[in-house]
N, C-alpha and C. Protein backbone atom coordinates (compact mmCIF):
# COMPACT_ATOMS: atom_id res chain seq x y z
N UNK A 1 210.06 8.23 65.74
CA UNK A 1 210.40 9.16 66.77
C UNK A 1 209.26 9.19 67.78
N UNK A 2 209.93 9.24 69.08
CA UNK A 2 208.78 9.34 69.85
C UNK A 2 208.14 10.92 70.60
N UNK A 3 206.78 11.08 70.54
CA UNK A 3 206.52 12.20 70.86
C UNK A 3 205.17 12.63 71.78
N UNK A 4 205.14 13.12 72.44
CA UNK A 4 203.83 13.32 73.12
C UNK A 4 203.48 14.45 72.51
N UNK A 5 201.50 14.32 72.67
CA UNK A 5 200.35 14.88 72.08
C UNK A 5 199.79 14.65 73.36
N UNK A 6 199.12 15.79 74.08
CA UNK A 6 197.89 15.68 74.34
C UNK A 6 198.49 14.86 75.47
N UNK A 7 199.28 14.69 76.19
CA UNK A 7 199.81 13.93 77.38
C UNK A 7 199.64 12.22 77.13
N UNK A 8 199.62 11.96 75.48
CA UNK A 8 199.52 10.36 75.00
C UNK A 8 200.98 10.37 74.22
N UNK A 9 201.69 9.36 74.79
CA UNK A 9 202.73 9.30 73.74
C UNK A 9 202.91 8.25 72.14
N UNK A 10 203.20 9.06 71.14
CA UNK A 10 202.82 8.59 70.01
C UNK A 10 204.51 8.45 69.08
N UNK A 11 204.52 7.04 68.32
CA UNK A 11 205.94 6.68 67.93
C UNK A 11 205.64 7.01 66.33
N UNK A 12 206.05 8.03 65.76
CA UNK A 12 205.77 8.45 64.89
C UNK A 12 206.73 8.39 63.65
N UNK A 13 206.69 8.29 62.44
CA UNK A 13 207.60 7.74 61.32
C UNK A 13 207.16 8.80 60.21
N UNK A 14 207.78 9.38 59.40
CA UNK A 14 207.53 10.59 58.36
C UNK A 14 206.79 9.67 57.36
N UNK A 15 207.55 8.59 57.21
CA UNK A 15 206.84 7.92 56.30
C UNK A 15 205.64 7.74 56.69
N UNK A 16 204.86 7.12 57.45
CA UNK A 16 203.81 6.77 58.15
C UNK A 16 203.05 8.03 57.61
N UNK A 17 203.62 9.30 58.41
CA UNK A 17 202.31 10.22 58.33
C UNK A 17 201.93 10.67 57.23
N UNK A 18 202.75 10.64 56.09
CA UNK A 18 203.14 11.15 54.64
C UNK A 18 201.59 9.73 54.36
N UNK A 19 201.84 8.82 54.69
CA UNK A 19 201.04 7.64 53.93
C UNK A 19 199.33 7.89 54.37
N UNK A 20 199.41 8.08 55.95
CA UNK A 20 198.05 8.81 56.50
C UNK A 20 197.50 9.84 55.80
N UNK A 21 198.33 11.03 55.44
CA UNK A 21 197.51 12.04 54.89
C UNK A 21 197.60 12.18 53.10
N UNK A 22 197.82 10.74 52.40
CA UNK A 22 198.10 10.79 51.38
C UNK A 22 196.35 10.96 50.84
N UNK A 23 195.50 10.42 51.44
CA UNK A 23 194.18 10.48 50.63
C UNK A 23 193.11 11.19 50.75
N UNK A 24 194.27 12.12 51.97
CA UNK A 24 192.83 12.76 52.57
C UNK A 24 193.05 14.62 51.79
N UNK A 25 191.84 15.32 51.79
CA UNK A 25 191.93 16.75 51.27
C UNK A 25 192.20 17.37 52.03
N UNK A 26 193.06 18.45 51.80
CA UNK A 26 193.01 19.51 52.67
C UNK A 26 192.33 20.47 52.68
N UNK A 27 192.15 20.86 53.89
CA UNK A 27 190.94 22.27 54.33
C UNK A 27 191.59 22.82 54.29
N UNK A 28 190.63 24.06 54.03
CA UNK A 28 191.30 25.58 54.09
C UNK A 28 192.26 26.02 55.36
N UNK A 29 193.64 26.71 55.32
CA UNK A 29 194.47 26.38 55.98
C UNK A 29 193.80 28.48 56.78
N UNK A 30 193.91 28.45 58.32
CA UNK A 30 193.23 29.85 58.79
C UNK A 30 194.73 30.37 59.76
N UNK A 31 195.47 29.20 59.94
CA UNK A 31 196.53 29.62 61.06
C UNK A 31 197.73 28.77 60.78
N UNK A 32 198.20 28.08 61.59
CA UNK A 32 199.23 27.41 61.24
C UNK A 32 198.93 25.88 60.40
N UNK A 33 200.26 25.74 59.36
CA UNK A 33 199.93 24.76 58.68
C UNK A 33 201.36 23.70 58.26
N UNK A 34 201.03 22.80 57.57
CA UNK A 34 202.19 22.33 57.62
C UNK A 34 202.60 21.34 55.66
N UNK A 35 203.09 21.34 55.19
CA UNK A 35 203.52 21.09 53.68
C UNK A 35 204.14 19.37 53.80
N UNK A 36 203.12 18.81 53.37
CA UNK A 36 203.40 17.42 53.09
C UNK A 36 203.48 17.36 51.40
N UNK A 37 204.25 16.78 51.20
CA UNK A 37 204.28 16.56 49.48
C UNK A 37 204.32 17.90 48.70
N UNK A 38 203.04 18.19 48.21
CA UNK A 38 203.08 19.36 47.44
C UNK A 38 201.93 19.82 48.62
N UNK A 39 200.51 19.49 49.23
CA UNK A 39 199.87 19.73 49.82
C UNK A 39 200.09 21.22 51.43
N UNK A 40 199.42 21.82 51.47
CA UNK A 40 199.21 22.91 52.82
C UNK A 40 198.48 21.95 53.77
N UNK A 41 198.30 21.74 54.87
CA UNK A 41 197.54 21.40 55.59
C UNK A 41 197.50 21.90 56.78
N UNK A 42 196.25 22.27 57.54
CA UNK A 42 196.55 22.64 58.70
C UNK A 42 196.46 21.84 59.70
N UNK A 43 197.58 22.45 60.74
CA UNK A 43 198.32 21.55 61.83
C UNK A 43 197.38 20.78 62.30
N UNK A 44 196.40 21.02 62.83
CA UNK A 44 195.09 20.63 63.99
C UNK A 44 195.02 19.12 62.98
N UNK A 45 193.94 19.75 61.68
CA UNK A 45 194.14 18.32 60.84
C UNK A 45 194.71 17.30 60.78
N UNK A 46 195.85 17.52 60.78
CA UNK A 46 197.02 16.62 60.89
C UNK A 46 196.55 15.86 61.49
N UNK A 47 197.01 16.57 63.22
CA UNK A 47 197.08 16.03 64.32
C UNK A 47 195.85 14.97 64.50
N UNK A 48 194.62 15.71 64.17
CA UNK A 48 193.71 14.47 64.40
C UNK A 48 193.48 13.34 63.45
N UNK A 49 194.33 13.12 62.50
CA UNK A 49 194.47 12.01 61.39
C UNK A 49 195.64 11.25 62.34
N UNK A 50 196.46 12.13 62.56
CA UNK A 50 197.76 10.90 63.03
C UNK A 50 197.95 10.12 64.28
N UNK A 51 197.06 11.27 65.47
CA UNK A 51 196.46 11.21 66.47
C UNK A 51 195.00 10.51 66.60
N UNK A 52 194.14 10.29 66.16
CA UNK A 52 193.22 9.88 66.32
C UNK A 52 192.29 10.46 67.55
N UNK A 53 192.56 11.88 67.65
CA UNK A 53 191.81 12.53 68.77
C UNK A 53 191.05 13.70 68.13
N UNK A 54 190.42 14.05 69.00
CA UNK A 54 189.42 15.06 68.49
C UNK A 54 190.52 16.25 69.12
N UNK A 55 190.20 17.26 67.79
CA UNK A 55 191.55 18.42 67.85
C UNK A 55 191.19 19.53 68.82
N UNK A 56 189.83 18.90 69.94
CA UNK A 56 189.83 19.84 70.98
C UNK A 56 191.08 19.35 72.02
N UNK A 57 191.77 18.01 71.74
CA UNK A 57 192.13 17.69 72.68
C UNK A 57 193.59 17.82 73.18
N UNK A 58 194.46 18.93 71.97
CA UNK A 58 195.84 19.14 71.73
C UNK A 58 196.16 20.37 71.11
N UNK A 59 196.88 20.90 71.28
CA UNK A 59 197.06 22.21 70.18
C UNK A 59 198.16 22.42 69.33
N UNK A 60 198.02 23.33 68.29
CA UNK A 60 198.75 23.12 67.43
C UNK A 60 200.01 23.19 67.72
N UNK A 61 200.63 24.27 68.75
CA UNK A 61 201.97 23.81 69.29
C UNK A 61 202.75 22.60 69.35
N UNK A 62 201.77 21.91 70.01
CA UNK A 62 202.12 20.41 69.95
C UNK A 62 202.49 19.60 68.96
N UNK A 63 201.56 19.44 67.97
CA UNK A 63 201.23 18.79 66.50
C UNK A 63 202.62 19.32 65.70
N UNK A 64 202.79 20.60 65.72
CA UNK A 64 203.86 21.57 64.80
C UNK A 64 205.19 20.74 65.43
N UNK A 65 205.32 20.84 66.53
CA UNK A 65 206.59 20.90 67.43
C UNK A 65 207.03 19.13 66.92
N UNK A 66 205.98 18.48 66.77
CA UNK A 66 206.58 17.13 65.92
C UNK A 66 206.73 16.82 65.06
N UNK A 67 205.72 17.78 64.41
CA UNK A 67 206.25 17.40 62.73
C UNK A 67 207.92 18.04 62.87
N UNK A 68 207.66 18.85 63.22
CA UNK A 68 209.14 19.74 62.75
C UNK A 68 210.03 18.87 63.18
N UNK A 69 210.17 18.20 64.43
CA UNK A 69 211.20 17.12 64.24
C UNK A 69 211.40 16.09 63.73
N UNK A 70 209.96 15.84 62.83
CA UNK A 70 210.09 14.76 61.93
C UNK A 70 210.86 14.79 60.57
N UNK A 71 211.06 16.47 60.70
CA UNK A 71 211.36 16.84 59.21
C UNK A 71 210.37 17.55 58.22
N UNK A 72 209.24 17.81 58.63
CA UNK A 72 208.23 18.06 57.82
C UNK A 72 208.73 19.81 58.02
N UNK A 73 208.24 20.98 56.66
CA UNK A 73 208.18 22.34 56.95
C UNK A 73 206.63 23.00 57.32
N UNK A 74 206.70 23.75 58.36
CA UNK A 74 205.54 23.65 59.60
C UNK A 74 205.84 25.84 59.57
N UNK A 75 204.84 26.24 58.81
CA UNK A 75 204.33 27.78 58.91
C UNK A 75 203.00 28.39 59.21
N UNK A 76 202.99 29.42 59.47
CA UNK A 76 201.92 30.10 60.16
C UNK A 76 201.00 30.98 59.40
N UNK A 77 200.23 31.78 58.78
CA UNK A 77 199.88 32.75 58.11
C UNK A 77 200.20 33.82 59.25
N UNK A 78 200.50 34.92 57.85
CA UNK A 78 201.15 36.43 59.07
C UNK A 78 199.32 36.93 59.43
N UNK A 79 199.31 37.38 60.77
CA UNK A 79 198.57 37.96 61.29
C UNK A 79 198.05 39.89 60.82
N UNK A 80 197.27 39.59 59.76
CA UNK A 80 196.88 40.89 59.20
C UNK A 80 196.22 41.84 60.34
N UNK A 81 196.70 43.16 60.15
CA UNK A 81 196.29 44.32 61.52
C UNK A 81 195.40 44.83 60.45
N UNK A 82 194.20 44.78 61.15
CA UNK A 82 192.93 45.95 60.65
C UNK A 82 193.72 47.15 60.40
N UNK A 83 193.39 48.16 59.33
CA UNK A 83 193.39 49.80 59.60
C UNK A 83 192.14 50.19 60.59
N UNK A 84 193.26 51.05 60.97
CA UNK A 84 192.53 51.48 62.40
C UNK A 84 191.78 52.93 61.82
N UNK A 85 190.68 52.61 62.51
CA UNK A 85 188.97 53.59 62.04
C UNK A 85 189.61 55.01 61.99
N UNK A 86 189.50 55.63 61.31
CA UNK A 86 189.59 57.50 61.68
C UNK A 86 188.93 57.73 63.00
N UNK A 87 189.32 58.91 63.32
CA UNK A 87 189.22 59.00 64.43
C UNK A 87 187.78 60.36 63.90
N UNK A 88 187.17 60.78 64.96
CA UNK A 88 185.80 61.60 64.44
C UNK A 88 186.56 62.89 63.98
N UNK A 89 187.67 63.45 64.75
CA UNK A 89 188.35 64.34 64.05
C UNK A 89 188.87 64.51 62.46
N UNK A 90 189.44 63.22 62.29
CA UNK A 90 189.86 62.81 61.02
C UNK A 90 188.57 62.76 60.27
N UNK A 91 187.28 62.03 60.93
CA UNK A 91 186.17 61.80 59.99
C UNK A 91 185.71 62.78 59.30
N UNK A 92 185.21 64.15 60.29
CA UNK A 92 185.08 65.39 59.94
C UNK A 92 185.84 66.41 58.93
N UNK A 93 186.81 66.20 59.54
CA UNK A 93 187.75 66.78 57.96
C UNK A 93 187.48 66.09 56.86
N UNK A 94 187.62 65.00 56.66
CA UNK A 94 187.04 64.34 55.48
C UNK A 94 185.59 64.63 54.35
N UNK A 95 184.66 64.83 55.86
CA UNK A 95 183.66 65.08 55.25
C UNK A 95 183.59 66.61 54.48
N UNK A 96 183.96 67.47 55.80
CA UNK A 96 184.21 68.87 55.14
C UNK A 96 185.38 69.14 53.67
N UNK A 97 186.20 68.35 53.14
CA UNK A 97 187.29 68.75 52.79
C UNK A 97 188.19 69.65 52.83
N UNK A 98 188.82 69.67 51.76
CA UNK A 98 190.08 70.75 52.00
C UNK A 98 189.87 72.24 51.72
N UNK A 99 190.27 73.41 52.30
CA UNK A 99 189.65 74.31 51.70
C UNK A 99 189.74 74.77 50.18
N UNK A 100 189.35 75.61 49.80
CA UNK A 100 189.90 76.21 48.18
C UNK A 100 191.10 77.09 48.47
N UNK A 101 191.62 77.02 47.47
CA UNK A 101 192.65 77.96 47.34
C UNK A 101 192.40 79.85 46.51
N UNK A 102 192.61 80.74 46.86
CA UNK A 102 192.49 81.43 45.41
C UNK A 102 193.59 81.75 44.48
């Protein structure tokens, strides 16, 4: 299949990339990633194994958007929201506690 990266166009085969990333480890996956075999990998990685570019030079949009038409399954980690700080009002009550009862 043919696909552009990075404004280079690249003719890409599942088999092929399955064979590229057969020996290599995967890094710790921080954002989007993509499931070759049994393996996680993240997208960027990929891209610069199959690509041969340095992964400043494409983004994962890109990389994802071909695997996925290659057939490969291509996910994201959910974006965890901080708890948000008490507020000094809230802090204060805290510190003071609750009153007694009689």
């Amino acid at each position: 299949m043919r696909c552009v990266i990075a404004r280079f166009p690249f003719d890409l085969i599942k088999s092929e990339v399955e064979e590229a990333m057969a020996g290599i480890k995967p890094e710790p996956v921080t954002g989007a990633f993509v499931i070759i075999g049994r393996r996680h990998y993240p997208v960027k990685q990929v891209g610069a194994v199959i690509t041969r570019q340095d992964r400043r030079d494409f983004t994962a949009d890109e990389v994802t958007r071909a695997l996925t038409r290659l057939g490969f399954t291509c996910r994201s980690l959910p974006v965890s929201v901080p708890d948000a700080a008490p507020t000094s009002l809230e802090a204060a009550s805290e510190l003071l506690g609750s009153p007694e009862r009689a």
